[in-house]
N, C-alpha and C. Protein backbone atom coordinates (compact mmCIF):
# COMPACT_ATOMS: atom_id res chain seq x y z
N UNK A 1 9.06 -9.51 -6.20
CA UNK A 1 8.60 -8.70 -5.08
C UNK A 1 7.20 -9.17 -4.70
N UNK A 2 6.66 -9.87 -3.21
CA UNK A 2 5.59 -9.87 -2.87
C UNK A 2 4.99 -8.63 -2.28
N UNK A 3 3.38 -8.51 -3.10
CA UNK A 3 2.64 -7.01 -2.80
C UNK A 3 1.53 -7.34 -2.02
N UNK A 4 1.25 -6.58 -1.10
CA UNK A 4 -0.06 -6.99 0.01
C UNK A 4 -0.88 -6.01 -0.60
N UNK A 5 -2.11 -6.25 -0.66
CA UNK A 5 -2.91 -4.99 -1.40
C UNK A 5 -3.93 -4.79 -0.10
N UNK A 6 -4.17 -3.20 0.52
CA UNK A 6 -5.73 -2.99 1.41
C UNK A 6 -6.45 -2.27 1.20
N UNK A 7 -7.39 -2.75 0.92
CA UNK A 7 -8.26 -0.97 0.11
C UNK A 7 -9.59 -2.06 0.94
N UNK A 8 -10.78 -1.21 1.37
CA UNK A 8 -11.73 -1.83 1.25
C UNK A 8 -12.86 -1.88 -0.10
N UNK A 9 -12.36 -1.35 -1.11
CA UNK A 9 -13.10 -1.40 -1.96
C UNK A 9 -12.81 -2.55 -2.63
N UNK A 10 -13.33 -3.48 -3.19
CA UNK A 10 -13.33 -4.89 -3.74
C UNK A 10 -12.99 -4.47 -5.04
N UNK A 11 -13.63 -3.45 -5.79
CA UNK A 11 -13.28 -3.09 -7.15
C UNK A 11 -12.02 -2.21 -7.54
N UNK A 12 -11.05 -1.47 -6.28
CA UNK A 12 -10.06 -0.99 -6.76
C UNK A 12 -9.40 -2.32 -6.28
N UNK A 13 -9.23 -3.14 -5.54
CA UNK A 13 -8.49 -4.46 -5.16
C UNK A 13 -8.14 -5.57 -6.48
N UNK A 14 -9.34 -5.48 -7.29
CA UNK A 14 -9.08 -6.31 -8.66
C UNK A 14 -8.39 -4.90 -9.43
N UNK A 15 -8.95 -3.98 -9.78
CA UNK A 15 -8.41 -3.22 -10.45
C UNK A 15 -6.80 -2.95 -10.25
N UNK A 16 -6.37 -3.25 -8.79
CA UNK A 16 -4.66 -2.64 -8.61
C UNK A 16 -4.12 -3.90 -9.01
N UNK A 17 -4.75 -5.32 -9.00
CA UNK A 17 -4.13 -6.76 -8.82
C UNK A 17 -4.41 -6.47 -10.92
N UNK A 18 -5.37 -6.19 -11.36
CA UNK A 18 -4.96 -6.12 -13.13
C UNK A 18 -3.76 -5.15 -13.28
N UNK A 19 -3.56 -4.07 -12.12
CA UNK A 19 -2.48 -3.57 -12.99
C UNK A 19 -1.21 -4.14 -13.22
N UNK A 20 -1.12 -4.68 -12.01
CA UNK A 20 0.52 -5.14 -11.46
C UNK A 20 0.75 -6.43 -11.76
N UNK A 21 -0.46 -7.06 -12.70
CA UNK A 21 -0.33 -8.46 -13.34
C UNK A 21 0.80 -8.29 -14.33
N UNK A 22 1.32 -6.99 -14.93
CA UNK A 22 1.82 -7.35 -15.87
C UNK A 22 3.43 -7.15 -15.65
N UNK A 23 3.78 -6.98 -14.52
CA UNK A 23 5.26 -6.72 -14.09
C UNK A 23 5.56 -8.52 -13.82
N UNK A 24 6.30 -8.32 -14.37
CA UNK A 24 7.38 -9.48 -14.40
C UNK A 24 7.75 -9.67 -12.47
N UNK A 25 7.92 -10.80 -12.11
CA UNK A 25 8.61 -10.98 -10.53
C UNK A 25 8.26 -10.06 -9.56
N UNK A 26 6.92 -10.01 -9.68
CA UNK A 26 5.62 -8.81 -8.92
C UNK A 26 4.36 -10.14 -8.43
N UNK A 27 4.49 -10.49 -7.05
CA UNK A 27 3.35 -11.31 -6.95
C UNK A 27 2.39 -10.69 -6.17
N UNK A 28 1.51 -10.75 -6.12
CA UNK A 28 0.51 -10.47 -5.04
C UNK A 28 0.45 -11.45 -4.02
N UNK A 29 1.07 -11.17 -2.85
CA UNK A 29 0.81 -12.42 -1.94
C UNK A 29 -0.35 -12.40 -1.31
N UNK A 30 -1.51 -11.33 -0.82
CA UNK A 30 -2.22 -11.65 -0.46
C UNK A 30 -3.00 -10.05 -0.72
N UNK A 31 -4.87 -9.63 0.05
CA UNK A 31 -5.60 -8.58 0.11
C UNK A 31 -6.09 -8.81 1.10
N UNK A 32 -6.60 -7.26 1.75
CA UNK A 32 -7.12 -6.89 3.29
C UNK A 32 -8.06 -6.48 2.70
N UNK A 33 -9.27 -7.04 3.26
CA UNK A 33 -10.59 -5.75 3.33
C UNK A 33 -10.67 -4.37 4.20
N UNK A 34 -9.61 -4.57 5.08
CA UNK A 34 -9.68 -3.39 6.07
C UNK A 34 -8.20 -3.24 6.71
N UNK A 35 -8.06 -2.26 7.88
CA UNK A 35 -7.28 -2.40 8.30
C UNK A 35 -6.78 -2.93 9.24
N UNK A 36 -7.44 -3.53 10.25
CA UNK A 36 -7.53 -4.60 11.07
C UNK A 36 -6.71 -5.66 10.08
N UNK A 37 -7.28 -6.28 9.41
CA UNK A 37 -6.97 -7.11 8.70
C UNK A 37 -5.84 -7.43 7.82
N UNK A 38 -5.26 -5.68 7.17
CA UNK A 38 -3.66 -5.75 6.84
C UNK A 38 -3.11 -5.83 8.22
N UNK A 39 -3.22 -5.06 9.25
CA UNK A 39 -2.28 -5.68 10.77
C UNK A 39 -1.83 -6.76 10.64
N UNK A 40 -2.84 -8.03 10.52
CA UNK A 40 -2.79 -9.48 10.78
C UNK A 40 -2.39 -10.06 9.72
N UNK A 41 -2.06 -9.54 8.32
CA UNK A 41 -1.82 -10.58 7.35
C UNK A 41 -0.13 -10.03 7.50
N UNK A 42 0.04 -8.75 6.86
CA UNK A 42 1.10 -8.21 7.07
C UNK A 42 2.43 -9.44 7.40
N UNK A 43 2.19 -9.05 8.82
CA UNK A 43 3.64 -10.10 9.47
C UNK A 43 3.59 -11.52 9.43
N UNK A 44 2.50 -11.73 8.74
CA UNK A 44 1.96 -13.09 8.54
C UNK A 44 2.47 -13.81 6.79
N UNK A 45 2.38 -13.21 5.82
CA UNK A 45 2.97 -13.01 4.88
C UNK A 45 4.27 -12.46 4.52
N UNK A 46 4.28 -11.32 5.12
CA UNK A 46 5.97 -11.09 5.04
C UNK A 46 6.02 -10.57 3.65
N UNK A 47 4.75 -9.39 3.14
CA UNK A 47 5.02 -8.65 2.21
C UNK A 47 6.43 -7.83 1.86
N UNK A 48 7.04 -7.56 1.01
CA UNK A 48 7.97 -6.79 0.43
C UNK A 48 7.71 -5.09 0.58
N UNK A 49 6.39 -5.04 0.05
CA UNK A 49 5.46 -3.93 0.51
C UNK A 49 3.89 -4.36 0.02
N UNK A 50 3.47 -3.18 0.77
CA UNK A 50 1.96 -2.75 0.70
C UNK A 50 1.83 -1.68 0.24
N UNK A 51 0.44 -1.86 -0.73
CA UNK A 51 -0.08 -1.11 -1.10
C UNK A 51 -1.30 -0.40 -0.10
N UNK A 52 -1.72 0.48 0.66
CA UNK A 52 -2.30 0.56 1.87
C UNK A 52 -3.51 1.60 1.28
N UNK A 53 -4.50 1.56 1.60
CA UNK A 53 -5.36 2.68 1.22
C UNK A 53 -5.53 3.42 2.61
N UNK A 54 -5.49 4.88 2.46
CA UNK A 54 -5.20 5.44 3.68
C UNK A 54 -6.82 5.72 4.65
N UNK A 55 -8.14 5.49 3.68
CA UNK A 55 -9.61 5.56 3.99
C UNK A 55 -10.07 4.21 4.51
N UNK A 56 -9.96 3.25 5.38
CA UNK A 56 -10.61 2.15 5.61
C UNK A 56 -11.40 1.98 6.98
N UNK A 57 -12.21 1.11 6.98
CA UNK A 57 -12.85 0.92 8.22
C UNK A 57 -11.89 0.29 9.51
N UNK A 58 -12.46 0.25 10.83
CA UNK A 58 -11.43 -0.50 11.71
C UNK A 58 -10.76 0.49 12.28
N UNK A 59 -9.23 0.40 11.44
CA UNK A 59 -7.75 0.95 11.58
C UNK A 59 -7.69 1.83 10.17
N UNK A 60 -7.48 2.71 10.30
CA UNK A 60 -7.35 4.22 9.33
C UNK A 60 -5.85 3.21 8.68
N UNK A 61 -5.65 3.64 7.57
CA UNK A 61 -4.30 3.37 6.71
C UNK A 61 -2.93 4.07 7.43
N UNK A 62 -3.08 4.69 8.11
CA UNK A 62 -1.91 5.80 8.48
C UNK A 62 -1.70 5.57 9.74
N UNK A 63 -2.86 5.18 10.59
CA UNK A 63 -2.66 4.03 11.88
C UNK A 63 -1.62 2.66 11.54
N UNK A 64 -2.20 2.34 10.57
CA UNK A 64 -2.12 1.31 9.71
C UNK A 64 -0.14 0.74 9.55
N UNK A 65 0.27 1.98 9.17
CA UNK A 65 1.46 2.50 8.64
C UNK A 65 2.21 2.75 9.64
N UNK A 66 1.92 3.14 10.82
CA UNK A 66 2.55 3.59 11.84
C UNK A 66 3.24 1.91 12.99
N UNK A 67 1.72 1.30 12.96
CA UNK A 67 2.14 0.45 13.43
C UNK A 67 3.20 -0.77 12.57
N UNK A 68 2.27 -1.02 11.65
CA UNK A 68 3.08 -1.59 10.46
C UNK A 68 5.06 -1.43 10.25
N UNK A 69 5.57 -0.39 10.54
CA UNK A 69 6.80 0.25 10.36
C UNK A 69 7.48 0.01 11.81
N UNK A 70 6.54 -0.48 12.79
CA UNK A 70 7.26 -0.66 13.90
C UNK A 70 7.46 -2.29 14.27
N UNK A 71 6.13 -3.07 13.45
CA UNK A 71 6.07 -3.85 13.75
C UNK A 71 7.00 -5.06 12.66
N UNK A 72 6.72 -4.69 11.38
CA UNK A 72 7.53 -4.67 10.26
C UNK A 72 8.73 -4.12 9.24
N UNK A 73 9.57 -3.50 9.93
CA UNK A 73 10.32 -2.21 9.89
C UNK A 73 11.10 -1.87 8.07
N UNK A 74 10.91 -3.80 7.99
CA UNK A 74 11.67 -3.43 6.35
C UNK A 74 10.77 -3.29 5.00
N UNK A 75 9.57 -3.48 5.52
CA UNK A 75 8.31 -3.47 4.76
C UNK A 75 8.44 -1.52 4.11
N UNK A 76 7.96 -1.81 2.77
CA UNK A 76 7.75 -0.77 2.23
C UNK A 76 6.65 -0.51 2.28
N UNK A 77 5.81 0.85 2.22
CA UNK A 77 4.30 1.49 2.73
C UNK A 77 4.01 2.16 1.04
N UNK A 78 3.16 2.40 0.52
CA UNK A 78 2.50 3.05 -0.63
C UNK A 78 1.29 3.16 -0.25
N UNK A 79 1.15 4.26 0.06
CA UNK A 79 -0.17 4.52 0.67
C UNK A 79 -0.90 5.26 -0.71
N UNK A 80 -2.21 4.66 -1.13
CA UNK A 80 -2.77 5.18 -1.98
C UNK A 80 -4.67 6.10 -1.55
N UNK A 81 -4.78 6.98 -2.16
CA UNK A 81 -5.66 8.21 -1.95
C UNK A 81 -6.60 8.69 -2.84
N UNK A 82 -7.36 9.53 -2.43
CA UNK A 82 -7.53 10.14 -3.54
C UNK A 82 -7.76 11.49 -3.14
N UNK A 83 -7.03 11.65 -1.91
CA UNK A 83 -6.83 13.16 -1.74
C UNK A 83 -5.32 13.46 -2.48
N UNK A 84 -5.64 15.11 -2.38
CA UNK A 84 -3.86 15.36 -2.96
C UNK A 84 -2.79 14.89 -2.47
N UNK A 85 -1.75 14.54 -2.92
CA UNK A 85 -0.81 13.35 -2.42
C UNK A 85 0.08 14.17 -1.83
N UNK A 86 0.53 15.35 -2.96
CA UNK A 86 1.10 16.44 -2.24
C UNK A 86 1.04 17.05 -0.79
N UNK A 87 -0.19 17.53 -0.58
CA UNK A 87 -0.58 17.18 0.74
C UNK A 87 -0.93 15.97 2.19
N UNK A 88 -0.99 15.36 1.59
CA UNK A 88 -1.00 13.90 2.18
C UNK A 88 0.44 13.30 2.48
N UNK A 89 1.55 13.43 1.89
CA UNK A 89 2.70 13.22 1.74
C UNK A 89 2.99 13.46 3.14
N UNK A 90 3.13 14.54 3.73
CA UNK A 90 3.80 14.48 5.16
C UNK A 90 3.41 14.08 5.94
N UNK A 91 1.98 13.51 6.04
CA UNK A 91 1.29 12.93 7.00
C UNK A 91 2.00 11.41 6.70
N UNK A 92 1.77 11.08 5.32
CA UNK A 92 2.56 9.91 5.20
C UNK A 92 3.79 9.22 5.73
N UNK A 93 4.99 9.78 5.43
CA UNK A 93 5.84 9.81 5.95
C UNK A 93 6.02 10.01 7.56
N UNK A 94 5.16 11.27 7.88
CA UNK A 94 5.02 11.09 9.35
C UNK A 94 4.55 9.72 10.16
N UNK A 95 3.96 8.89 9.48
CA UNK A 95 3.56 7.77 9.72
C UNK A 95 4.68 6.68 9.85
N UNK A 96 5.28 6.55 8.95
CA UNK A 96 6.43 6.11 8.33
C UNK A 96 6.17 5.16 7.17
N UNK A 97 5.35 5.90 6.81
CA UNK A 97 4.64 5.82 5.20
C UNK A 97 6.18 6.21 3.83
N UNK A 98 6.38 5.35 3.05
CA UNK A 98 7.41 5.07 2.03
C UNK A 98 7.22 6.33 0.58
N UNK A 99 5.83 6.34 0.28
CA UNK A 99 5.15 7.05 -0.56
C UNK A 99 3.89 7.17 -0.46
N UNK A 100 3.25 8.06 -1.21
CA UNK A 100 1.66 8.16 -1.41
C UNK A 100 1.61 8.25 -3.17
N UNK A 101 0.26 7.83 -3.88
CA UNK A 101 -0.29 8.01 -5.00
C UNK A 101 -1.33 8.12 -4.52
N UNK A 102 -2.38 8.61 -6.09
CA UNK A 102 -3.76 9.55 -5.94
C UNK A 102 -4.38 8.23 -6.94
N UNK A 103 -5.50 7.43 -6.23
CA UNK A 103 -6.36 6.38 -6.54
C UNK A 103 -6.83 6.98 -8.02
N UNK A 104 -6.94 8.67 -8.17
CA UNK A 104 -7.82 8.37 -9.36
C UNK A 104 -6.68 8.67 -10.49
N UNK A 105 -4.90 8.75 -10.29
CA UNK A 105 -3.99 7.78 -11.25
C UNK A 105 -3.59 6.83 -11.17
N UNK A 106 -4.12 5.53 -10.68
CA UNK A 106 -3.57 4.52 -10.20
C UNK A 106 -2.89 4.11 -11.74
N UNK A 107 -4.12 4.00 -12.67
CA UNK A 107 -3.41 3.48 -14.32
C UNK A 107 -2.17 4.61 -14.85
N UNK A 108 -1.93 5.67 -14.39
CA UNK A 108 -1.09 5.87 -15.00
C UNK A 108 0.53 6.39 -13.68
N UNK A 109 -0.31 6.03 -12.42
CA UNK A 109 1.12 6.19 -11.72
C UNK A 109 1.45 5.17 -11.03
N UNK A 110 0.85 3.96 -10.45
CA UNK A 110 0.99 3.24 -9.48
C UNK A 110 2.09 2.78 -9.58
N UNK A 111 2.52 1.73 -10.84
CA UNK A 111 3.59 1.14 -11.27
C UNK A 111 4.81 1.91 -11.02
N UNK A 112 5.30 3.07 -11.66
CA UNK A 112 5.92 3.61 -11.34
C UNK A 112 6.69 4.28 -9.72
N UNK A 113 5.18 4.82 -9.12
CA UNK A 113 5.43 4.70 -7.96
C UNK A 113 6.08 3.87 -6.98
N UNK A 114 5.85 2.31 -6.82
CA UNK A 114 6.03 0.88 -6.54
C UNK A 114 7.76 1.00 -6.52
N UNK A 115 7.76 1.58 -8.00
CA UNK A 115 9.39 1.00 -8.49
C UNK A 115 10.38 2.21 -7.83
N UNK A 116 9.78 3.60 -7.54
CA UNK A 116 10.19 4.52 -7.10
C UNK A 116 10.44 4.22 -5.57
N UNK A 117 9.05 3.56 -5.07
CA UNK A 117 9.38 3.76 -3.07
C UNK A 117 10.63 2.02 -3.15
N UNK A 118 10.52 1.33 -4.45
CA UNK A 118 11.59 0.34 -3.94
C UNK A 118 12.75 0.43 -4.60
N UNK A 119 13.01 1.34 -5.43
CA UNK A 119 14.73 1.53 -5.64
C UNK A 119 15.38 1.20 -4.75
N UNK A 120 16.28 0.88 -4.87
CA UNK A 120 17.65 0.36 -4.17
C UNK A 120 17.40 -1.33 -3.20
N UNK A 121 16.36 -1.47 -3.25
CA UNK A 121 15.95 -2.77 -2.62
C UNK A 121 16.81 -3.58 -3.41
């Protein structure tokens, strides 16, 4: 599975790329500093999914997601937060956002999550 990672934070960007080092047939094809910038790599790479942070400069993550799903339709969305996800969830989806996780479990949910928004792939 190729993973696009966008967060503008440089330190959760290494931190999500150590987690997902350790899944077997999990590559990282590429990272956005922003959201402008996942727009343009996105269809350019031809991620499997993204990992999207929904706080960025530019293009908001959920802008992000909206266009992304129209423009990329088979692309999976994981929008990650660190607001409640619970709450965040319908905005997500309203987007046409796949899932949400909460940035401050990334170590103990991300992985899981990933494997959850791509079942049946």
């Amino acid at each position: 599975m190729r993973i696009l990672i966008a967060d503008d934070n440089d330190i959760v960007r290494r931190g999500v790329v150590g987690l997902l080092s350790s899944e077997p047939n999990w590559e990282i094809c590429g990272e956005a500093k922003n959201g402008a910038e996942a727009l343009l790599k996105a269809p350019e790479l031809l991620p499997d999914l993204i990992l999207l942070d929904v706080s960025m400069p530019d293009v908001n993550g959920l802008e992000v997601a909206r266009i992304l799903r129209q423009d990329v339709p088979r692309l999976k969305i994981l929008v990650m937060s660190q607001h409640d996800p619970i709450h965040l969830l319908p905005r997500v989806v309203a987007a046409g956002g796949d899932g949400c996780v909460d940035k401050n479990r990334l170590g103990r949910d991300l992985i899981a999550s990933i494997k959850r928004v791509t079942a049946g792939d």
